[in-house]
C-alpha atoms as a PDB file:
ATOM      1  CA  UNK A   1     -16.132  49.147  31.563  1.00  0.00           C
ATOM      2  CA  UNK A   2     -14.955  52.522  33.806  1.00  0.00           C
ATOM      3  CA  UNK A   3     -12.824  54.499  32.781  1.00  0.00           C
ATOM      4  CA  UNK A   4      -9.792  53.273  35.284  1.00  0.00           C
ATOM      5  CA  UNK A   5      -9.842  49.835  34.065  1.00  0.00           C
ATOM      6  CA  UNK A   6     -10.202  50.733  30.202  1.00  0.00           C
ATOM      7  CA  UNK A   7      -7.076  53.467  30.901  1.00  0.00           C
ATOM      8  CA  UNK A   8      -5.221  49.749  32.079  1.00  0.00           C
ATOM      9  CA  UNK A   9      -5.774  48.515  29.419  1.00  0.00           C
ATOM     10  CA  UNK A  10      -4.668  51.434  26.955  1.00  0.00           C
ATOM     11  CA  UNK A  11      -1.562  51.796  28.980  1.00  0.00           C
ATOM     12  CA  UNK A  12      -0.370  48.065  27.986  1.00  0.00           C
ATOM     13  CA  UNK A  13       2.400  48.341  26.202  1.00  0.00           C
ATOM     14  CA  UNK A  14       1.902  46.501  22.793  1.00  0.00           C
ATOM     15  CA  UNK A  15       5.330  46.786  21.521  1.00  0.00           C
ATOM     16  CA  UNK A  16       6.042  43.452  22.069  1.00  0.00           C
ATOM     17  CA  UNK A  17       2.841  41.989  21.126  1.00  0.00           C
ATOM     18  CA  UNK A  18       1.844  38.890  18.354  1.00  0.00           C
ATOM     19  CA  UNK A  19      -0.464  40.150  16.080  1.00  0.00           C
ATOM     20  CA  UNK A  20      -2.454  38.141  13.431  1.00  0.00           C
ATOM     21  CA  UNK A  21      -4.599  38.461  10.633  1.00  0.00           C
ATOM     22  CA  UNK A  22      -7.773  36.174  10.362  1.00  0.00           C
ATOM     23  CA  UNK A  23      -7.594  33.061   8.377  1.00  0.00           C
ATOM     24  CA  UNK A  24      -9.716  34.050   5.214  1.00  0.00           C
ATOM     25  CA  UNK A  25      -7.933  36.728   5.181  1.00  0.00           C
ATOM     26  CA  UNK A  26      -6.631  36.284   1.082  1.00  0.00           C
ATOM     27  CA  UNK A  27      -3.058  38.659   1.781  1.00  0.00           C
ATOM     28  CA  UNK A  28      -4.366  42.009  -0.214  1.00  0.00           C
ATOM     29  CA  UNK A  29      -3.377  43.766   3.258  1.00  0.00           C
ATOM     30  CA  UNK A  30      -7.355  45.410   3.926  1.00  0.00           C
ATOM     31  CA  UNK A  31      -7.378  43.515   7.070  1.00  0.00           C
ATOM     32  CA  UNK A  32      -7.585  43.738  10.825  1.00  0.00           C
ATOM     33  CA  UNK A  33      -4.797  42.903  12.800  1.00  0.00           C
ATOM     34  CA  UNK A  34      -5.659  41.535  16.808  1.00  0.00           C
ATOM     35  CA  UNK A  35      -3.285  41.127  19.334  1.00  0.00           C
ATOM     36  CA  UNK A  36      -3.815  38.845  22.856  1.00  0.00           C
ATOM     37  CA  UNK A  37      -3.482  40.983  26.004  1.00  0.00           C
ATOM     38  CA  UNK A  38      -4.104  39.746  29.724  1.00  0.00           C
ATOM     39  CA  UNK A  39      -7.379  38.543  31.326  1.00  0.00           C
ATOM     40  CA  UNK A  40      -8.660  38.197  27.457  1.00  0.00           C
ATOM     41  CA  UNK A  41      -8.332  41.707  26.316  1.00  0.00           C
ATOM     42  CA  UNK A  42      -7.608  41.857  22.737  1.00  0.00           C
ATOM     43  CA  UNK A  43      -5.901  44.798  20.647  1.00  0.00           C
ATOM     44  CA  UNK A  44      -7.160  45.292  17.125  1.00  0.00           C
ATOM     45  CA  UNK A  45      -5.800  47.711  14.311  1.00  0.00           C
ATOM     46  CA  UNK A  46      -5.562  48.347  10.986  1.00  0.00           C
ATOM     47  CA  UNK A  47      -2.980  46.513   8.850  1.00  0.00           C
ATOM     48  CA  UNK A  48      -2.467  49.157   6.320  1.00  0.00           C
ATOM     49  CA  UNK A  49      -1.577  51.362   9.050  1.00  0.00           C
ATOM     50  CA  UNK A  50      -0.251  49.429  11.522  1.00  0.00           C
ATOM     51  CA  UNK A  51       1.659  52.746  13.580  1.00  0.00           C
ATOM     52  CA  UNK A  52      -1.924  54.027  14.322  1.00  0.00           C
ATOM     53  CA  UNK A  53      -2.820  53.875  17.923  1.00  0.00           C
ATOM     54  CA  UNK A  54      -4.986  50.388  17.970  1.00  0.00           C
ATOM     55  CA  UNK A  55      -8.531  50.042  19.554  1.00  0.00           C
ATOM     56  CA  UNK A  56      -8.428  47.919  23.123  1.00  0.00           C
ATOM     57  CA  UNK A  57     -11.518  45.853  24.111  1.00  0.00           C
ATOM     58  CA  UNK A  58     -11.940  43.990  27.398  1.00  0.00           C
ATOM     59  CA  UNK A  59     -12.977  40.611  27.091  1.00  0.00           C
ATOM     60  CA  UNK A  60     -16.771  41.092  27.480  1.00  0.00           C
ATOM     61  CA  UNK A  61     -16.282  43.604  25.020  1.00  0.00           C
ATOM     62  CA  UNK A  62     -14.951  41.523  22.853  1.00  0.00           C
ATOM     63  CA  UNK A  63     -17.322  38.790  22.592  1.00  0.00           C
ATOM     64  CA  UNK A  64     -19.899  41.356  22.196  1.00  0.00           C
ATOM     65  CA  UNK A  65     -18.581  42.713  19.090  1.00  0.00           C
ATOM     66  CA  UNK A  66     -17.681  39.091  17.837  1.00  0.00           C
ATOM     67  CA  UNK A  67     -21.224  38.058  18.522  1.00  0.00           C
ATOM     68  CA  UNK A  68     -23.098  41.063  17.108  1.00  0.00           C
ATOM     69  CA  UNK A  69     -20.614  39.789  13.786  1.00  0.00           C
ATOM     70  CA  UNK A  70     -21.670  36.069  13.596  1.00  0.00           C
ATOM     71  CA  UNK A  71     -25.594  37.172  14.501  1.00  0.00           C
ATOM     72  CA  UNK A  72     -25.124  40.011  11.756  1.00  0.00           C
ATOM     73  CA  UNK A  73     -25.822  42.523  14.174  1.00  0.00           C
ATOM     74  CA  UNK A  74     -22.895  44.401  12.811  1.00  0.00           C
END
């Protein structure tokens, strides 16, 4: 991703956004939040501290981190 396209996406404002946990996760709060932004972009931060800037991945980023987690890569 260049940099013009990944500033986009940091400059999305999020204030408004959904964000959800993951369905195993069992409610002790040590979870990752995500958020849906446009063209598949997804927001991710940390429930416990949930005024902390969040990470912003692209959608081929995404999948690549999501796959590198299923194929244990990660």
């Amino acid at each position: 991703m260049n940099d013009v396209r990944k500033a986009e996406l940091y400059a999305f404002d999020l204030s408004a956004a959904a964000w959800r946990k993951a369905s195993a996760s069992a409610g002790e709060n040590n979870c990752v939040e995500i958020a849906d932004l446009p063209n598949g972009a997804v927001a991710v931060r940390d429930s416990k501290n949930p005024g902390r800037e969040p990470l912003r991945f692209d959608a081929l980023e995404w999948a690549a981190f999501r796959e590198g987690i299923i194929t244990g890569e990660l």
